[in-house]
PDB file of N, CA and C in Angstrom:
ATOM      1  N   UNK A   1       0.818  -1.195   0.000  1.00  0.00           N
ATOM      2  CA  UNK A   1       0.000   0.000   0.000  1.00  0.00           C
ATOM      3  C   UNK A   1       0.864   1.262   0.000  1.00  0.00           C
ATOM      4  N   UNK A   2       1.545   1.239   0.741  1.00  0.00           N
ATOM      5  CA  UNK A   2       3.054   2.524   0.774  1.00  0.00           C
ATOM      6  C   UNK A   2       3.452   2.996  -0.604  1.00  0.00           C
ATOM      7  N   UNK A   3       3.869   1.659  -1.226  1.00  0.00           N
ATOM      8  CA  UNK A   3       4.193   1.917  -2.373  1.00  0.00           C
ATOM      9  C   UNK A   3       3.574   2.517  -3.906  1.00  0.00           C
ATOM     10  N   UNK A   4       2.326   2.250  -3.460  1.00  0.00           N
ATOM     11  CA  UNK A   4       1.082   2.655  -4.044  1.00  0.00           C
ATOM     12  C   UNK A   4       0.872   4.101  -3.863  1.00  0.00           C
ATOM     13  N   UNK A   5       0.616   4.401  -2.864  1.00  0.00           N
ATOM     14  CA  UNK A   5       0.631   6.212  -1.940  1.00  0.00           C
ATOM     15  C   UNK A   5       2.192   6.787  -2.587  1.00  0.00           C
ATOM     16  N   UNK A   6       3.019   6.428  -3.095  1.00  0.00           N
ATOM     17  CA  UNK A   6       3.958   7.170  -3.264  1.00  0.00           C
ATOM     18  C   UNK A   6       4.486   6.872  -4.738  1.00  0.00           C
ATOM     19  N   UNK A   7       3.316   6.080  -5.382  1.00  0.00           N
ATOM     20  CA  UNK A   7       3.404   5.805  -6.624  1.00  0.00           C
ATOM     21  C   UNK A   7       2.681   7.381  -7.447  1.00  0.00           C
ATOM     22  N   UNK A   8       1.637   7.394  -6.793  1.00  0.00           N
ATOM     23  CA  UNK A   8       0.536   8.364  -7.007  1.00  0.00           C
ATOM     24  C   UNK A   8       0.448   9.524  -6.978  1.00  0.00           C
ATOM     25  N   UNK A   9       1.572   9.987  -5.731  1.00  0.00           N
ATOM     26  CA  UNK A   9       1.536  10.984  -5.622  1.00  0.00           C
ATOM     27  C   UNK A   9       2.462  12.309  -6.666  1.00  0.00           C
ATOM     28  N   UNK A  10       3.267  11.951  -7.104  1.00  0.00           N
ATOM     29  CA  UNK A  10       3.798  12.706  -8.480  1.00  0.00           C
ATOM     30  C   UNK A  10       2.833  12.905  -9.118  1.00  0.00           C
ATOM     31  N   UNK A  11       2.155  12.046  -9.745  1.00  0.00           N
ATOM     32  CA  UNK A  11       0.832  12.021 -11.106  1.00  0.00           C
ATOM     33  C   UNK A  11      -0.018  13.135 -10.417  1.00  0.00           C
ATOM     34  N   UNK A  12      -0.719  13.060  -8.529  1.00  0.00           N
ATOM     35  CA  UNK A  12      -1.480  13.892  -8.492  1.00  0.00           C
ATOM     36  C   UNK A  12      -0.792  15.527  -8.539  1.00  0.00           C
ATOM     37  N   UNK A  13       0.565  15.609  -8.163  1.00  0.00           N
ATOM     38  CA  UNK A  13       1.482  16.855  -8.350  1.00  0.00           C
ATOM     39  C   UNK A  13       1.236  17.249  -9.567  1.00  0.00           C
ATOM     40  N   UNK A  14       1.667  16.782 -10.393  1.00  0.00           N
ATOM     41  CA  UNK A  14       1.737  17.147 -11.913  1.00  0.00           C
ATOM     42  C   UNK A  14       0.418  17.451 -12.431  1.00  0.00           C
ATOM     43  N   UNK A  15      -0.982  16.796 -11.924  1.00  0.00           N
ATOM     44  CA  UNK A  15      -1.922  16.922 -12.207  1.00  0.00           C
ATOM     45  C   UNK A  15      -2.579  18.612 -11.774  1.00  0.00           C
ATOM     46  N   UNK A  16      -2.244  18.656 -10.486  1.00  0.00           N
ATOM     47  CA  UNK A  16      -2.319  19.790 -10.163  1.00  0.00           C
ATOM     48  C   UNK A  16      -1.878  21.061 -10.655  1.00  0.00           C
ATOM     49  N   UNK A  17      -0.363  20.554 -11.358  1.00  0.00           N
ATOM     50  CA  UNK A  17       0.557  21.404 -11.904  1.00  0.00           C
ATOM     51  C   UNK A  17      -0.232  22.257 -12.854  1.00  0.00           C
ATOM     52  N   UNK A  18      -0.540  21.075 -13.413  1.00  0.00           N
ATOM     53  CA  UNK A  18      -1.326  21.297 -14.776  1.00  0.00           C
ATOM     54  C   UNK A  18      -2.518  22.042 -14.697  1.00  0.00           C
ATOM     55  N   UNK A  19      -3.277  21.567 -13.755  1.00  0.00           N
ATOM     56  CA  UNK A  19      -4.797  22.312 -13.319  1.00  0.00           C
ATOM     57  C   UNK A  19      -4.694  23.613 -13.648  1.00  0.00           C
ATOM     58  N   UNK A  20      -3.336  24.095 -11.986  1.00  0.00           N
ATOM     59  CA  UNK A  20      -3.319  25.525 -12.162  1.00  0.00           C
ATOM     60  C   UNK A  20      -2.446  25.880 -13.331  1.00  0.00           C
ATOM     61  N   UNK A  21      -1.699  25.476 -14.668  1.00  0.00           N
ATOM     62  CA  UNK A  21      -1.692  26.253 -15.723  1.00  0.00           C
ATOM     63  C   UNK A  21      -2.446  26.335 -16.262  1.00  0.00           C
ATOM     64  N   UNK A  22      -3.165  25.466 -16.852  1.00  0.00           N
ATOM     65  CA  UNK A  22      -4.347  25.768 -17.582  1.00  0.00           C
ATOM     66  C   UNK A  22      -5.553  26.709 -17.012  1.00  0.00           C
ATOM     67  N   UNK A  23      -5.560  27.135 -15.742  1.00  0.00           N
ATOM     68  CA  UNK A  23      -5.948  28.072 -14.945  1.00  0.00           C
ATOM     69  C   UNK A  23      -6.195  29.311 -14.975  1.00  0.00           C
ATOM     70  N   UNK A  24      -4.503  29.648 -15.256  1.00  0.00           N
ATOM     71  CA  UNK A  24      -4.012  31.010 -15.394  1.00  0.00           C
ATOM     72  C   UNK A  24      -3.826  31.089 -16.606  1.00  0.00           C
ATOM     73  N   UNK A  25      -4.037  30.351 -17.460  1.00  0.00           N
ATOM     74  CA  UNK A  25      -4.052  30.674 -18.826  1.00  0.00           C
ATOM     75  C   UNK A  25      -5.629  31.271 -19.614  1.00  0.00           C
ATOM     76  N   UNK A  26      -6.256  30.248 -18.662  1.00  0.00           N
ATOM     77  CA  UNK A  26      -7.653  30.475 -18.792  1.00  0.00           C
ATOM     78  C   UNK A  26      -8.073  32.066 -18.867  1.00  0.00           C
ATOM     79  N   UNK A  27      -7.510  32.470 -17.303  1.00  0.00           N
ATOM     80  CA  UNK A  27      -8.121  33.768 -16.670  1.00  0.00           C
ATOM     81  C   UNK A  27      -7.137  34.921 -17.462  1.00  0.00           C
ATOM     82  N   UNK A  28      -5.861  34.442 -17.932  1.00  0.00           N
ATOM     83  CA  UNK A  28      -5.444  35.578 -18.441  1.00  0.00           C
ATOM     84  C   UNK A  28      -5.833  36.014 -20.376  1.00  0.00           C
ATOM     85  N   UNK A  29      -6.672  34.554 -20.850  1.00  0.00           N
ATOM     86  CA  UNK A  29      -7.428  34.571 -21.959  1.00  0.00           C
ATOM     87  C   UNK A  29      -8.624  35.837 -21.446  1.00  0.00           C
ATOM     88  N   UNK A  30      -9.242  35.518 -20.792  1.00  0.00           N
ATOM     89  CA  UNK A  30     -10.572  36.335 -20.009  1.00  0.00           C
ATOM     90  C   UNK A  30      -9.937  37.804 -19.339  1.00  0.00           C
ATOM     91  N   UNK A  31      -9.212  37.553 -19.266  1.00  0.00           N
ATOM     92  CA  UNK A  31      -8.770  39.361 -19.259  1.00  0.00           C
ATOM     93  C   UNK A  31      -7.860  39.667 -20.474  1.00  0.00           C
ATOM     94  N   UNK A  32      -7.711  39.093 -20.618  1.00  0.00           N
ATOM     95  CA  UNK A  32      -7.267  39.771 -22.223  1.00  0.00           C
ATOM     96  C   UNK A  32      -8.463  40.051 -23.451  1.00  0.00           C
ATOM     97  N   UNK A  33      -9.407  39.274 -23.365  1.00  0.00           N
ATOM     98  CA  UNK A  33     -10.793  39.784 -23.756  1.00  0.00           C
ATOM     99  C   UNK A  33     -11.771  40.955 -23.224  1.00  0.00           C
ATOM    100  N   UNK A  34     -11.897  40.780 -21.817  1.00  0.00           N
ATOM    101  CA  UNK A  34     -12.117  41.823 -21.521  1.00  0.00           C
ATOM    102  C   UNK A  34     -11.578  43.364 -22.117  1.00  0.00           C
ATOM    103  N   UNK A  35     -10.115  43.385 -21.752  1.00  0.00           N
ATOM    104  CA  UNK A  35      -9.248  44.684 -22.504  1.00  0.00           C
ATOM    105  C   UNK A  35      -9.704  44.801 -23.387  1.00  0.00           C
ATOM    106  N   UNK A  36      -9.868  43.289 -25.004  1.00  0.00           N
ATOM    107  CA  UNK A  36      -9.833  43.864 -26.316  1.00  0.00           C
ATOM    108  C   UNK A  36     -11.414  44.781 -26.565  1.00  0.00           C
ATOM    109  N   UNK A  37     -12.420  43.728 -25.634  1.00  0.00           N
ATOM    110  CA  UNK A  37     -13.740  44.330 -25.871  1.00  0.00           C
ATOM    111  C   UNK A  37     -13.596  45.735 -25.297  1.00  0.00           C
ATOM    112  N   UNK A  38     -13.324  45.918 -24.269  1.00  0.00           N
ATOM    113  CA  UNK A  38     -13.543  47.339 -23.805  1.00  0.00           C
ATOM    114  C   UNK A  38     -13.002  48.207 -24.470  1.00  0.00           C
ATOM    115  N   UNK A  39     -11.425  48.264 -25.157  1.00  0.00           N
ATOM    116  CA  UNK A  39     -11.055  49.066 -25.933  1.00  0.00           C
ATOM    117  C   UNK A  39     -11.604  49.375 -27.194  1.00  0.00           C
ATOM    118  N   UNK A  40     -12.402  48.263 -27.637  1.00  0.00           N
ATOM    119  CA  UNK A  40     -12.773  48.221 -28.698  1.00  0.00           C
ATOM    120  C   UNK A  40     -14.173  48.831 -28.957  1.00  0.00           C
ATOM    121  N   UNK A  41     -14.638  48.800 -27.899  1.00  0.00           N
ATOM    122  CA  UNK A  41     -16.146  49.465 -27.586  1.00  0.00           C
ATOM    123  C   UNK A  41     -15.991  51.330 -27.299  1.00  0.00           C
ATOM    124  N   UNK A  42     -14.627  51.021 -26.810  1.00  0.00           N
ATOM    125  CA  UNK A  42     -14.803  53.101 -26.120  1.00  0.00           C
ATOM    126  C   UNK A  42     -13.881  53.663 -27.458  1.00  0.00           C
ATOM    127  N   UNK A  43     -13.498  52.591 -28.379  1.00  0.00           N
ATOM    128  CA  UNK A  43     -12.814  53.240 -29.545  1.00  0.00           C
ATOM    129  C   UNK A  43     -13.769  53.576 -30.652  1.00  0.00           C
ATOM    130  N   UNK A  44     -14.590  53.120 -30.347  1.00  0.00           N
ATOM    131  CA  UNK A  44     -15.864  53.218 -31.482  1.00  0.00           C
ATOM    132  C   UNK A  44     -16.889  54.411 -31.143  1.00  0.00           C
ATOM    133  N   UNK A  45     -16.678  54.750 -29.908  1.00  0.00           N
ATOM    134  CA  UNK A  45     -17.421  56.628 -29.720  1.00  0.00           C
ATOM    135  C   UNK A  45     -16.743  57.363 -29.935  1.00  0.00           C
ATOM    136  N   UNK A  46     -17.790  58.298 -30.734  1.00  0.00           N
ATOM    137  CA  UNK A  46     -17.290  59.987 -30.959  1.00  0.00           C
ATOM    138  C   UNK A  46     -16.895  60.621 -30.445  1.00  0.00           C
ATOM    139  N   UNK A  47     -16.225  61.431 -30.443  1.00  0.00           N
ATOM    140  CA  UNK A  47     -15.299  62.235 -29.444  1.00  0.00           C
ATOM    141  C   UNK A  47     -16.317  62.758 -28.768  1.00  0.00           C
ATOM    142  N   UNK A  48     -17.760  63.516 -28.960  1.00  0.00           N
ATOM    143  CA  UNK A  48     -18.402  63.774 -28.449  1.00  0.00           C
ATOM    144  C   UNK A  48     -19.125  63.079 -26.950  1.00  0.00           C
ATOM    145  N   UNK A  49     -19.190  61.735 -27.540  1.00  0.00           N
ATOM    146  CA  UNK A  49     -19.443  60.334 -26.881  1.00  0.00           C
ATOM    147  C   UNK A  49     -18.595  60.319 -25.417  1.00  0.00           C
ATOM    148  N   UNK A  50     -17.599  60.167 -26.216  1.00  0.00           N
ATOM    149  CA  UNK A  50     -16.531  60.077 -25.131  1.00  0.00           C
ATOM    150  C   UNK A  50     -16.777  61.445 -24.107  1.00  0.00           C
ATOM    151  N   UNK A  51     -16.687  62.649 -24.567  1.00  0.00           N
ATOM    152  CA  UNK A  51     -16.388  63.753 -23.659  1.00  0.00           C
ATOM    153  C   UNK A  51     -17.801  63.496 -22.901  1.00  0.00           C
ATOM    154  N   UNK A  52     -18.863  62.803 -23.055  1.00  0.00           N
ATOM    155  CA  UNK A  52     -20.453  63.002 -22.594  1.00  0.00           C
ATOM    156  C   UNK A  52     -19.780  62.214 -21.267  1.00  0.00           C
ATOM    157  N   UNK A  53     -18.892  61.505 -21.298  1.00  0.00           N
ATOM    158  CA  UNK A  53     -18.761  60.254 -20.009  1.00  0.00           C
ATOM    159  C   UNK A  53     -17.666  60.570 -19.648  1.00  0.00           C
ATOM    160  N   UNK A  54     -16.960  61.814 -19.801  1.00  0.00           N
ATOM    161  CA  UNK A  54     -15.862  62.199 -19.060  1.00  0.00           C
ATOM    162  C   UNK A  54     -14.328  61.432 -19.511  1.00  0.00           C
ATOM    163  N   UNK A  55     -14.327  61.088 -20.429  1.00  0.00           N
ATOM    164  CA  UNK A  55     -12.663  60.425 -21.091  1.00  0.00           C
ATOM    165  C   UNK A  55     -12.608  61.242 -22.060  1.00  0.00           C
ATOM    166  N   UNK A  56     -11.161  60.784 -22.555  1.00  0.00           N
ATOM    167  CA  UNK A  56     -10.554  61.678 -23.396  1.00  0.00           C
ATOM    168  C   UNK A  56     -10.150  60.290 -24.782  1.00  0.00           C
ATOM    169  N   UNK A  57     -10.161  60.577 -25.612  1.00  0.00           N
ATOM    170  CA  UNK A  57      -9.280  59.173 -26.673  1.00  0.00           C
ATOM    171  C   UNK A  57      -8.313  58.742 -26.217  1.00  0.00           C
ATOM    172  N   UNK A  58      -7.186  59.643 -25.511  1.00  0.00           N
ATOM    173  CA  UNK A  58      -5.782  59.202 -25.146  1.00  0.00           C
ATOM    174  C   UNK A  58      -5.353  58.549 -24.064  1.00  0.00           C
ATOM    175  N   UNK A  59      -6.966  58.603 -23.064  1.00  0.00           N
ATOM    176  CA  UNK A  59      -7.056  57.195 -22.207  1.00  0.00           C
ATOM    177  C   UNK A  59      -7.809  56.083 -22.176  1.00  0.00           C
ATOM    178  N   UNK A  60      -8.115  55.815 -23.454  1.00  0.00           N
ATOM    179  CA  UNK A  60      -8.586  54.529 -23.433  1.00  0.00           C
ATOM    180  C   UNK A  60      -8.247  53.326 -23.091  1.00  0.00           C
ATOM    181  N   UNK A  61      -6.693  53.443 -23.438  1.00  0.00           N
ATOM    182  CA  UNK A  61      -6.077  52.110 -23.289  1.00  0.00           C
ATOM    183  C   UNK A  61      -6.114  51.844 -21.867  1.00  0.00           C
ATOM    184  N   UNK A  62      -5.219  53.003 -21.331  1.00  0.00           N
ATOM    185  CA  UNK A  62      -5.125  52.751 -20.107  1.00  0.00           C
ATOM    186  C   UNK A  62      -6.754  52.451 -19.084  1.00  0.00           C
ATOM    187  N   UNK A  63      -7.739  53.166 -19.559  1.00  0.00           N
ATOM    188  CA  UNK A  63      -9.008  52.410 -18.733  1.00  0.00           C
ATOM    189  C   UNK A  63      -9.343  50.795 -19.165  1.00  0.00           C
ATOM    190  N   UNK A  64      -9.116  50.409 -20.437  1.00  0.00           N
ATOM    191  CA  UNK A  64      -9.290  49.331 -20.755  1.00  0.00           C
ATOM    192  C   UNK A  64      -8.433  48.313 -19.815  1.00  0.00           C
ATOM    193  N   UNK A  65      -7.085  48.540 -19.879  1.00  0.00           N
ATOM    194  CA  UNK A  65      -6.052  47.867 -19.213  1.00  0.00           C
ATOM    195  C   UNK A  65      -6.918  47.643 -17.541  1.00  0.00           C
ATOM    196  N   UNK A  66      -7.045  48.811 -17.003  1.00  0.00           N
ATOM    197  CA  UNK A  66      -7.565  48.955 -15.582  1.00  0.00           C
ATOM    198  C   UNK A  66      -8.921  48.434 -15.327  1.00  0.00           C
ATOM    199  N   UNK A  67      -9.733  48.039 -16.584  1.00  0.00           N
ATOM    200  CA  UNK A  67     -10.992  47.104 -16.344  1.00  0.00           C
ATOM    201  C   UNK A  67     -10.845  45.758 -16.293  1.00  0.00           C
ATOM    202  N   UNK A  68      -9.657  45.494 -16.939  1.00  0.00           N
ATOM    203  CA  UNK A  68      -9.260  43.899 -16.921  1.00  0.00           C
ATOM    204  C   UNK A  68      -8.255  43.422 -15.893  1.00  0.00           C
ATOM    205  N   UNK A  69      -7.571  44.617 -15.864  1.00  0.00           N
ATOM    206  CA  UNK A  69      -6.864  43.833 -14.915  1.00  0.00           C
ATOM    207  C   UNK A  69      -6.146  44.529 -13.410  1.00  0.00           C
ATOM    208  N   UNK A  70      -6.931  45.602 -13.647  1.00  0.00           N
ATOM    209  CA  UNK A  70      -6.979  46.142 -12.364  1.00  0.00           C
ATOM    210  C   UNK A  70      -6.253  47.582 -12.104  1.00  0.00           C
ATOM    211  N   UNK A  71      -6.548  47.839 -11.107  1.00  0.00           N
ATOM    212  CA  UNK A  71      -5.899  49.195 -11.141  1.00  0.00           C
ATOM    213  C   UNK A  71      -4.036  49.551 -11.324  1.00  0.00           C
ATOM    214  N   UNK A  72      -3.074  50.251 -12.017  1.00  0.00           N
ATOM    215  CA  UNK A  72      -2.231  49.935 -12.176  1.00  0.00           C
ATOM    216  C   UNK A  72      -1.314  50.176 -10.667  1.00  0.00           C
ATOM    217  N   UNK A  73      -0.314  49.605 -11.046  1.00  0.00           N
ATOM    218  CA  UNK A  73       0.368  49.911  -9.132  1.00  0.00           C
ATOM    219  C   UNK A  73       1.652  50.539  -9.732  1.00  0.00           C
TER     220      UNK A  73
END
């Protein structure tokens, strides 16, 4: 039985390994969508648009960036 428990336990390591990459790959797919949609949505109003909600064109990116992935530090 020992040998069994310590047969296993690598496979469940690696399994795990794996979990959390595919994880963070996941979530950094999903914020990287987030960014493209949001930029892509506040790039498509009129300057008018924009000034109605208080931005400027030349911060878009940076609000996009800060909707996905947070405020910058």
């Amino acid at each position: 039985m020992t040998s069994l428990a310590a047969t296993l336990r690598p496979t469940l390591n690696l399994h795990q390994s794996l979990k959390a990459i595919f994880r963070s790959v996941a979530e950094d797919w999903t914020r990287h969508r987030i960014y493209a949609q949001t930029k892509r949505e506040l790039e498509a109003l009129s300057e008018r648009e924009l000034e109605d909600i208080g931005l400027a064109r030349w911060n878009i990116e940076d609000l996009a960036h800060e909707t996905a992935y947070g405020s910058k530090k």
